[in-house]
Protein backbone atom coordinates (compact mmCIF):
# COMPACT_ATOMS: atom_id res chain seq x y z
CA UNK A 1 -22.29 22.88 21.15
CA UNK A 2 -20.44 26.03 20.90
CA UNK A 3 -19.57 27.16 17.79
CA UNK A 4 -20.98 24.37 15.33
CA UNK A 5 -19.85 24.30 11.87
CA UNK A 6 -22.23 25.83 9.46
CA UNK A 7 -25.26 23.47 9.31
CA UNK A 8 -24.92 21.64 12.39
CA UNK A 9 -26.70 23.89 14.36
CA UNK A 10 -29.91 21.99 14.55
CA UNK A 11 -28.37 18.76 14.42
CA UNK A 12 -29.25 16.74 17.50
CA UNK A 13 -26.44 13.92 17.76
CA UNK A 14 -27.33 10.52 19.33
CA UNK A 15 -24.30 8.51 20.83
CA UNK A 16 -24.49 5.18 22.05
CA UNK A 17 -20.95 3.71 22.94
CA UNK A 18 -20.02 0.11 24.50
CA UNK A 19 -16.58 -0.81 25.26
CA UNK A 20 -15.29 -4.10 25.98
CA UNK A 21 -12.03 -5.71 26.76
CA UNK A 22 -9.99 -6.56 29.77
CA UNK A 23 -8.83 -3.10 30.06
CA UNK A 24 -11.90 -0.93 31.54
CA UNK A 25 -11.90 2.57 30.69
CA UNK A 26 -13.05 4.36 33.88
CA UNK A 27 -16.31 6.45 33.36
CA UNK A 28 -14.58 9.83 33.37
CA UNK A 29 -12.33 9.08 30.23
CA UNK A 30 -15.58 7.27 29.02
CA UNK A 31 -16.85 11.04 29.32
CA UNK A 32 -14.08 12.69 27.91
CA UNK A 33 -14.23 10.89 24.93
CA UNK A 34 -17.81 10.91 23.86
CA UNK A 35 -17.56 14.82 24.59
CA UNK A 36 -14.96 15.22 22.21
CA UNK A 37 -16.41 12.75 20.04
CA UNK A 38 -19.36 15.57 19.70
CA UNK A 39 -17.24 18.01 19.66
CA UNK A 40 -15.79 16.93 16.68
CA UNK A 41 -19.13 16.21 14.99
CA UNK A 42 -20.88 19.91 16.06
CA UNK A 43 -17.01 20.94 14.01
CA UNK A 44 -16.83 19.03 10.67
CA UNK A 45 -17.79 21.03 7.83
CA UNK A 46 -19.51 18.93 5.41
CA UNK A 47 -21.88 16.73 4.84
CA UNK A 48 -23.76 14.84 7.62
CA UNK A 49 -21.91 11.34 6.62
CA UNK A 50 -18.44 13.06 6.63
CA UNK A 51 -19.16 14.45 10.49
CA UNK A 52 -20.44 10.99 11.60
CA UNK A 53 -17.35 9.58 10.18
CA UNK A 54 -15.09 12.33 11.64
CA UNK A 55 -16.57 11.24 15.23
CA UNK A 56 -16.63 7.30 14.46
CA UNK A 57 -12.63 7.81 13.25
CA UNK A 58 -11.71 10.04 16.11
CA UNK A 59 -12.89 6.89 18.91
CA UNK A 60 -11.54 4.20 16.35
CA UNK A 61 -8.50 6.24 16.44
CA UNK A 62 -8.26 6.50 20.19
CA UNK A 63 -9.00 2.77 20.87
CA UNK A 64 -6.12 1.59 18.42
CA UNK A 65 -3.56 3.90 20.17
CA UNK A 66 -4.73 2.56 23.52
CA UNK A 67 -4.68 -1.28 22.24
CA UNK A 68 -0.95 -0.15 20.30
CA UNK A 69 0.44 0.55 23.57
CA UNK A 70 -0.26 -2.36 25.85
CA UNK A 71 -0.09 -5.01 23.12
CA UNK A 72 2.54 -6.71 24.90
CA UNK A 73 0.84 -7.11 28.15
CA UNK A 74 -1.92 -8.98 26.41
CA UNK A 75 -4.91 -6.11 27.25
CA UNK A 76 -7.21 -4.53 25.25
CA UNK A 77 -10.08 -2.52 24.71
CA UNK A 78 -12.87 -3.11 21.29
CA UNK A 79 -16.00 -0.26 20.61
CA UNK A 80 -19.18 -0.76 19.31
CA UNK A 81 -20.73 2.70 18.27
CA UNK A 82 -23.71 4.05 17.06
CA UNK A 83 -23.76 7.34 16.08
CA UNK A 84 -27.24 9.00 15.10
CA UNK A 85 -28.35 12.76 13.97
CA UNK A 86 -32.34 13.37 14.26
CA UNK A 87 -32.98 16.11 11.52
CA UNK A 88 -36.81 16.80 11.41
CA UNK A 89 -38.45 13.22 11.25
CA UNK A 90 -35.90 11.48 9.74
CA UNK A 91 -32.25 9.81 11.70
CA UNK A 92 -29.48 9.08 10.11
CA UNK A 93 -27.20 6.17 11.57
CA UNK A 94 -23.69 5.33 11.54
CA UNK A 95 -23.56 1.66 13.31
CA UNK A 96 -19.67 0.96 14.18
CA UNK A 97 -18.97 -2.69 15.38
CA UNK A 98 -21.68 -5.35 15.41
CA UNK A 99 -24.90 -3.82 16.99
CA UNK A 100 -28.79 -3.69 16.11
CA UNK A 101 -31.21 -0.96 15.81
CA UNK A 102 -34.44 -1.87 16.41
CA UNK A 103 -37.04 0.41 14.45
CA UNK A 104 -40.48 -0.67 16.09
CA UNK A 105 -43.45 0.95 14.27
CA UNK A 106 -47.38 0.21 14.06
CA UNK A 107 -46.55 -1.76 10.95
CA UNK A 108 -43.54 -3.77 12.87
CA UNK A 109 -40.04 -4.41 14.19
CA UNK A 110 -37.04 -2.98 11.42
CA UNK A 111 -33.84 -4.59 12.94
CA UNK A 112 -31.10 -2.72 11.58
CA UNK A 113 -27.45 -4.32 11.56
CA UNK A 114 -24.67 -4.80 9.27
CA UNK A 115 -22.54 -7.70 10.44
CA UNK A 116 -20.44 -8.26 7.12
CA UNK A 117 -18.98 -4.76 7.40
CA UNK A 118 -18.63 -3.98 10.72
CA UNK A 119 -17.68 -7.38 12.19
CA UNK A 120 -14.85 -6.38 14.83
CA UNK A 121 -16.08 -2.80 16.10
CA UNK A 122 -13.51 -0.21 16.68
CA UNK A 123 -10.25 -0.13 17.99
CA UNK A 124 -9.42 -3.37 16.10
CA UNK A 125 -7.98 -2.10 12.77
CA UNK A 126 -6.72 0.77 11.63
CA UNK A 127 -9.53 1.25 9.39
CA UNK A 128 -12.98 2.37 11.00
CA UNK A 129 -15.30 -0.01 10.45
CA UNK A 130 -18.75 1.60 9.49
CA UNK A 131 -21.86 1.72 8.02
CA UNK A 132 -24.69 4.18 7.08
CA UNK A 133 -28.29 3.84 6.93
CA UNK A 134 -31.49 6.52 8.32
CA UNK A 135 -34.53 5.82 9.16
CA UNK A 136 -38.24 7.74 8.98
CA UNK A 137 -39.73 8.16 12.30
CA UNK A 138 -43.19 9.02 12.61
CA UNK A 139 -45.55 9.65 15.91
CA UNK A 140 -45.49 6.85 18.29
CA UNK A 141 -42.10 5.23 16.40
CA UNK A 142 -39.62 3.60 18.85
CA UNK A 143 -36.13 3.27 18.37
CA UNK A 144 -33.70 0.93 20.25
CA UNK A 145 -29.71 1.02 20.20
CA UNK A 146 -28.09 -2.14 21.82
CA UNK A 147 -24.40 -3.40 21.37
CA UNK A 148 -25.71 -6.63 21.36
CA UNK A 149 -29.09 -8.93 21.08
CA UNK A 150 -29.65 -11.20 24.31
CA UNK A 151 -30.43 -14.39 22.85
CA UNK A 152 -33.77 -14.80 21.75
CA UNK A 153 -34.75 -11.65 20.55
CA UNK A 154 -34.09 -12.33 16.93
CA UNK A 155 -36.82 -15.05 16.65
CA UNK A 156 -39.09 -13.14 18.87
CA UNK A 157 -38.45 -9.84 16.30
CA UNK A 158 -39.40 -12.02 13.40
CA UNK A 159 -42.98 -13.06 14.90
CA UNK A 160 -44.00 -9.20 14.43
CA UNK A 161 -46.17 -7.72 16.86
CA UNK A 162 -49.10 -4.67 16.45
CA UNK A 163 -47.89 -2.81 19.64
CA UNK A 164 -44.58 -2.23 21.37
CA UNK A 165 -46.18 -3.08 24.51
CA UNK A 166 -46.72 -6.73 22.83
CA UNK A 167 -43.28 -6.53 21.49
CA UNK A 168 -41.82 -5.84 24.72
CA UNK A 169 -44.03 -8.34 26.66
CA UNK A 170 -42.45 -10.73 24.35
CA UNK A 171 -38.74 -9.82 24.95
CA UNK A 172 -39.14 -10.11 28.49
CA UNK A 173 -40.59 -13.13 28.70
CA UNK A 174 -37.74 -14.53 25.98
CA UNK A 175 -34.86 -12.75 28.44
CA UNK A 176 -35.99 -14.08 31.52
């Protein structure tokens, strides 16, 4: 970024955005705004939860104004974000809308996801919906983002499995 805000500079922002809707955004203004989502982000003074929240806001913001002005021809557009900052060994999540983190390590499968809070994603509400956890990596830790779990993979998470190569044998064969 040029010209982060003091304490950003090492900051190494993860964004993972999925629109949906019967009003596609075409994949320039997809690019558009995820730039100036991290634009905003490498900006904000602050703490680290106050710049994810700055960039979460900013495409909450954007999707209501877009849904405001075709509401009477019925279209739409609804986000599900996940913002994450690696600092060192640890990352630090904002999940926006319902999606799942999955956290695979040699003791297991973490899946992250807040579905009380974050029910409708963005662009529904005025109010960003949004919620904060991090996570320690370690050598060999795996991280997956997804906007939303094919069916299956929650009982297939729960069964546990000592490598991610069994873990993802396992997904497959659920998904196919």
């Amino acid at each position: 970024p040029r010209r982060p805000a003091r304490g950003r500079e090492e900051d190494q922002l993860i964004v993972f955005l999925s629109l949906a809707g019967n009003m596609p955004l075409p994949a320039a203004e997809h690019d558009r705004l995820v730039t100036s989502l991290a634009e905003r982000f490498h900006r904000s003074p602050g703490s680290l939860t106050s710049a994810l929240r700055a960039g979460a806001d900013f495409i909450n913001q954007t999707l209501v104004e877009r849904n405001m002005r075709t509401t009477g021809k019925g279209q739409y557009l609804v986000g599900r974000l996940i913002l994450g900052v690696l600092r060192g060994e640890q990352l630090f999540l904002a999940l926006c809308g319902p999606v799942h983190v999955l956290h695979h390590t040699g003791g297991g499968t973490r899946h992250v996801h807040e579905e009380q809070t974050v029910r409708n994603g963005l662009g529904a509400s005025q109010t960003t919906p949004i919620h904060f956890t991090q996570i320690d990596l370690h050598p060999g830790d795996l991280v997956a983002l997804c906007a939303a779990l094919p069916s299956g993979w929650e009982a297939a998470l729960q069964q546990g499995h000592a490598t991610f190569d069994l873990l993802r044998k396992s997904l497959l064969t659920v998904t196919q």
